[in-house]
Protein backbone atom coordinates (compact mmCIF):
# COMPACT_ATOMS: atom_id res chain seq x y z
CA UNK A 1 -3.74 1.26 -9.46
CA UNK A 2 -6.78 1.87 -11.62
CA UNK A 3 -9.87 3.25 -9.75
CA UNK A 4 -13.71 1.93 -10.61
CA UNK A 5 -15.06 4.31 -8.20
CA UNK A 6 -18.95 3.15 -8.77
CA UNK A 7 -18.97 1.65 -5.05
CA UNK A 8 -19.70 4.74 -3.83
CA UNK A 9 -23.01 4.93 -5.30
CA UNK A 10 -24.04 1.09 -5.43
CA UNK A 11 -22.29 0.41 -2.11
CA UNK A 12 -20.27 2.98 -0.22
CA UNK A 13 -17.77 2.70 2.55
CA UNK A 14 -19.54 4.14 5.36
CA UNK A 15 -16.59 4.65 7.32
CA UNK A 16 -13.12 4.15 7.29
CA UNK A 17 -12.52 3.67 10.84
CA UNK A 18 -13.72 -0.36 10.63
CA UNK A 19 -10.68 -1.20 8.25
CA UNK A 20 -8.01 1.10 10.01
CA UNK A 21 -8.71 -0.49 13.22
CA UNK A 22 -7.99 -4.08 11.74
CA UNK A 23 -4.88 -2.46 9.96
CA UNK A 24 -3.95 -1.83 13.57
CA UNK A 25 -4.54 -5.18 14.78
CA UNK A 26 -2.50 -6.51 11.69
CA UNK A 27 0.22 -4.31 12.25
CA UNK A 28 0.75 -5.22 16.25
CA UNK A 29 0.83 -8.80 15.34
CA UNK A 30 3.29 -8.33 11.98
CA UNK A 31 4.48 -5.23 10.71
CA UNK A 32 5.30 -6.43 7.19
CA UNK A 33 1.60 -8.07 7.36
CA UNK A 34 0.31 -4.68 7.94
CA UNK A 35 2.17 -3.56 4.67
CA UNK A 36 0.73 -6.09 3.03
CA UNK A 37 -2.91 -5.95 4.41
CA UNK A 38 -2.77 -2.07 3.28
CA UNK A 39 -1.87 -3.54 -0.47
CA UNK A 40 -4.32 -5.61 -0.56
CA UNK A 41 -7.41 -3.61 0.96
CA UNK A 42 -6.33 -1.10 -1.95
CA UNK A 43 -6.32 -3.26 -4.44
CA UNK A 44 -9.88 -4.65 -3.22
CA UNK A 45 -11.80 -1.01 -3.09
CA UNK A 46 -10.56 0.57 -5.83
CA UNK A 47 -9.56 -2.04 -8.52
CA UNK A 48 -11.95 -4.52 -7.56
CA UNK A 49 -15.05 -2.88 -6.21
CA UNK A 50 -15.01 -4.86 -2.53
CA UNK A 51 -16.49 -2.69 0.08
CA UNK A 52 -13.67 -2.63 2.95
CA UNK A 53 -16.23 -1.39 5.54
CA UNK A 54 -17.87 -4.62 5.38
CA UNK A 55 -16.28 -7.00 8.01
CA UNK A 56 -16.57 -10.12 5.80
CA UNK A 57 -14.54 -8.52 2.93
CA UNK A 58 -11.76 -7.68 5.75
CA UNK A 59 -12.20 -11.12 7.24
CA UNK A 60 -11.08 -12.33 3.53
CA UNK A 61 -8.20 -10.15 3.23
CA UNK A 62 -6.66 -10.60 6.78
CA UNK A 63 -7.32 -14.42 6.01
CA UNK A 64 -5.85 -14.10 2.51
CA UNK A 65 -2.74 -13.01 4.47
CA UNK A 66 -1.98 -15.88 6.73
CA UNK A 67 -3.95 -14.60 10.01
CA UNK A 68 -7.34 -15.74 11.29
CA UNK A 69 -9.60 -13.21 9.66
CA UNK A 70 -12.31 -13.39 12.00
CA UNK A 71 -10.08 -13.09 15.22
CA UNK A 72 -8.42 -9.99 14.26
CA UNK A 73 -11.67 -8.29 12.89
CA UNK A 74 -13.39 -9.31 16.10
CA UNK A 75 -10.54 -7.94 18.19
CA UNK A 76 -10.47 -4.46 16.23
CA UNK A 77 -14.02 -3.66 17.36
CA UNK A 78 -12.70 -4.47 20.69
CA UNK A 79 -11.04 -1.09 23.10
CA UNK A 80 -7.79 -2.24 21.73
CA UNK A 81 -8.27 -1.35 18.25
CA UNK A 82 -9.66 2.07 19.32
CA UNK A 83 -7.34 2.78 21.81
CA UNK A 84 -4.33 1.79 19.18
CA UNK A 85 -6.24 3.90 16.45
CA UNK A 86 -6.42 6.92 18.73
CA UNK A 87 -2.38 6.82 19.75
CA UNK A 88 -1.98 7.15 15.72
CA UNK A 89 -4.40 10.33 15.55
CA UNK A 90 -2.52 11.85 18.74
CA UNK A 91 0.42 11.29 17.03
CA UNK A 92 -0.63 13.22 13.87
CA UNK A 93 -2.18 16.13 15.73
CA UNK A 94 1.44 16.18 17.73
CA UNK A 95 3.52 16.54 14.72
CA UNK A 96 1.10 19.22 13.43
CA UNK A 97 -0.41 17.20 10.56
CA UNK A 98 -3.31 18.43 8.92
CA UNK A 99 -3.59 17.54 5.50
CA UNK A 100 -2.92 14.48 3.56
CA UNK A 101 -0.44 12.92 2.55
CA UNK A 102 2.15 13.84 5.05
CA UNK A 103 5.54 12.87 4.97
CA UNK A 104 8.17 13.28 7.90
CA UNK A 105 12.03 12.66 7.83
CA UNK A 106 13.41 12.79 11.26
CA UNK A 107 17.36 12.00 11.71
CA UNK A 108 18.98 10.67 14.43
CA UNK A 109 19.50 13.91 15.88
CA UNK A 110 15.31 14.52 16.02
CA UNK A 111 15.83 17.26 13.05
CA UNK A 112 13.28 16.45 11.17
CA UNK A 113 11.34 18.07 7.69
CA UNK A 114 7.61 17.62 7.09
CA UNK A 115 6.35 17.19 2.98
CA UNK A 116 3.06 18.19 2.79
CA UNK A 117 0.46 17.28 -0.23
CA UNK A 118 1.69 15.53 -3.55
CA UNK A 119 4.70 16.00 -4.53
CA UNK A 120 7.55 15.12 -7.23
CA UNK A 121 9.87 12.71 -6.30
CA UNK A 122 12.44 15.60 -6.18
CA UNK A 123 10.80 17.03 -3.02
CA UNK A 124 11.46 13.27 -1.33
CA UNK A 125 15.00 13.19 -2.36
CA UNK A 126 15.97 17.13 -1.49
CA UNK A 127 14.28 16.25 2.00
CA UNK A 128 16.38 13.55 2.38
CA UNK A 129 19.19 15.40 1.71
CA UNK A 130 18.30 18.07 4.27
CA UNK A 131 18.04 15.94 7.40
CA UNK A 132 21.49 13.59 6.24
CA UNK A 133 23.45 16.97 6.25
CA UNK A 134 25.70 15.89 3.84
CA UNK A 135 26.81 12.73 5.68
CA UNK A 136 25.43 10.51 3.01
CA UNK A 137 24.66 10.68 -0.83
CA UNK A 138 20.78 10.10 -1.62
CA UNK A 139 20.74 7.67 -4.24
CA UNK A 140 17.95 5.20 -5.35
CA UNK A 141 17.92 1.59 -4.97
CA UNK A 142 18.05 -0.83 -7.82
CA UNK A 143 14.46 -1.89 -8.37
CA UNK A 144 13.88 -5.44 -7.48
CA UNK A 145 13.96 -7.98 -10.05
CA UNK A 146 10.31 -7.94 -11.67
CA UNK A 147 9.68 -11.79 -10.65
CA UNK A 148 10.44 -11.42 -7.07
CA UNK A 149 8.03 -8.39 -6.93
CA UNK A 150 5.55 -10.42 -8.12
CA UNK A 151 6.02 -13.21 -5.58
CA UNK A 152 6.13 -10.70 -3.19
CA UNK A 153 2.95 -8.74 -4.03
CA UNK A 154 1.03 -11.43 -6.16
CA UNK A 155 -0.54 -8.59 -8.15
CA UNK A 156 0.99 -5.82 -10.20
CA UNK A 157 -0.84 -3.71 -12.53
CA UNK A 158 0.76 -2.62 -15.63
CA UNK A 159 0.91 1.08 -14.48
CA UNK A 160 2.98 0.11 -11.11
CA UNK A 161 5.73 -1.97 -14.02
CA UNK A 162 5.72 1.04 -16.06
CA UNK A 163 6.35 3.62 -13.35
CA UNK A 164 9.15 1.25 -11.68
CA UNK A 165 11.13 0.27 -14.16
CA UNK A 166 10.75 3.44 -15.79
CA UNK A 167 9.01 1.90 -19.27
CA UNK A 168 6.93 3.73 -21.71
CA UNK A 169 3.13 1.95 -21.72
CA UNK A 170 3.88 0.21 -24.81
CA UNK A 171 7.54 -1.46 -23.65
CA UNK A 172 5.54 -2.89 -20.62
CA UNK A 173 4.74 -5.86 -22.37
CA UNK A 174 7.95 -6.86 -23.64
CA UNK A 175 9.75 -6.09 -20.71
CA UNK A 176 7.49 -8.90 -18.89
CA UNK A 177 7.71 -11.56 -21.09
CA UNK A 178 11.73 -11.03 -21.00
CA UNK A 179 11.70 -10.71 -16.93
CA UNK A 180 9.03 -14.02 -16.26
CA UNK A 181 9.04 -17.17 -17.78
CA UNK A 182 5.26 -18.09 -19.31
CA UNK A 183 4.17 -20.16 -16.06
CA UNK A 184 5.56 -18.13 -14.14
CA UNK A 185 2.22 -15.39 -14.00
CA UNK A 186 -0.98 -14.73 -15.41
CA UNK A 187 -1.76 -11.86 -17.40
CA UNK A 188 -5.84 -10.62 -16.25
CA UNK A 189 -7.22 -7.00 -17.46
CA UNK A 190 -9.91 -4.57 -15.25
CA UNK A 191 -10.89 -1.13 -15.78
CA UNK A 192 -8.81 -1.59 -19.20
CA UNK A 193 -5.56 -1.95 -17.54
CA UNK A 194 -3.54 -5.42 -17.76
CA UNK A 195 -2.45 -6.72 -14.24
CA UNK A 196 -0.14 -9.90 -13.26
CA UNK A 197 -1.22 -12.35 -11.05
CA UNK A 198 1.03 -14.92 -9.98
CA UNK A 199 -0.43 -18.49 -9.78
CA UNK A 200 1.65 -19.73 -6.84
CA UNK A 201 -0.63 -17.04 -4.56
């Protein structure tokens, strides 16, 4: 996802507390929703400049996502939305997490590994491997076909295509007019990166 970054010095987030409390409303009402909320308070921050510490922005993206925007933001200034907050910071400091991003496998047997900082995928797939003991091969999925990731997500920048489908920059074009008939999206640019849209959402 491209970055703008210039909110932070026309209009920073003051905190990120106000946004991860209404991810934890989201999430106790529809965990898929909360997936989705997360998508879409990324792509409005970074891609599109939206400050998601103001509570109208969130009020547009939990409305944008089928709940009642106001409701939920109310709700997540409310003890519930700090109390849910807090169980998730617990958590962390329980597992020993201390710096970001952290990753932990667990199998069913509560052996788990813990990936710490960015990593190649190879780190993922070796962890995997660990904690199945040999009782399953790691192999990836198939990705989904390009035009139901687009009605899934409604946006897709060109980067997210290339990385995958595993395309070189300059195949990324091609490959979408052969996946997507011409109604089927519409093709936008910001930060000098082409995105999809799709016009059904």
């Amino acid at each position: 996802m491209p970055i703008d970054g210039t909110l932070w010095l026309d209009n920073p987030v003051q905190s990120s507390f106000t946004p991860s409390r209404v991810f934890k409303m989201v999430q106790q009402k529809d965990e898929q929703l909360a997936r989705t909320f997360l998508r879409r308070a990324r792509e409005a921050v970074f891609a599109f400049n939206q400050n998601i510490g103001d509570e109208q922005v969130l009020i547009n993206i939990v409305n944008q996502i089928g709940l009642d925007g106001e409701q939920v933001v109310r709700e997540s200034g409310l003890s519930d939305g700090h109390e849910l907050l807090n169980q998730d910071f617990t958590l962390a400091r329980s597992l020993g997490v201390r710096g970001f991003p952290t990753v932990i496998m667990v199998n069913e047997e509560k052996k788990g590994i813990k990936i710490v900082g960015s990593r190649p995928l190879e780190y993922y797939i070796k962890g995997l491997e660990q904690i199945l003991e040999g009782t399953e091969s790691v192999k990836a999925q198939t990705p989904p076909s390009l035009s139901y990731l687009l009605e899934k997500e409604r946006l897709l920048f060109a980067k997210e295509i290339e990385v995958l489908y595993d395309l070189e920059p300059v195949e990324v074009n091609s490959f979408i007019q052969k996946e997507l008939t011409s109604n089927s999206y519409e093709l936008k640019e910001i930060l000098g990166e082409t995105y999809l849209t799709s016009p059904h959402g």
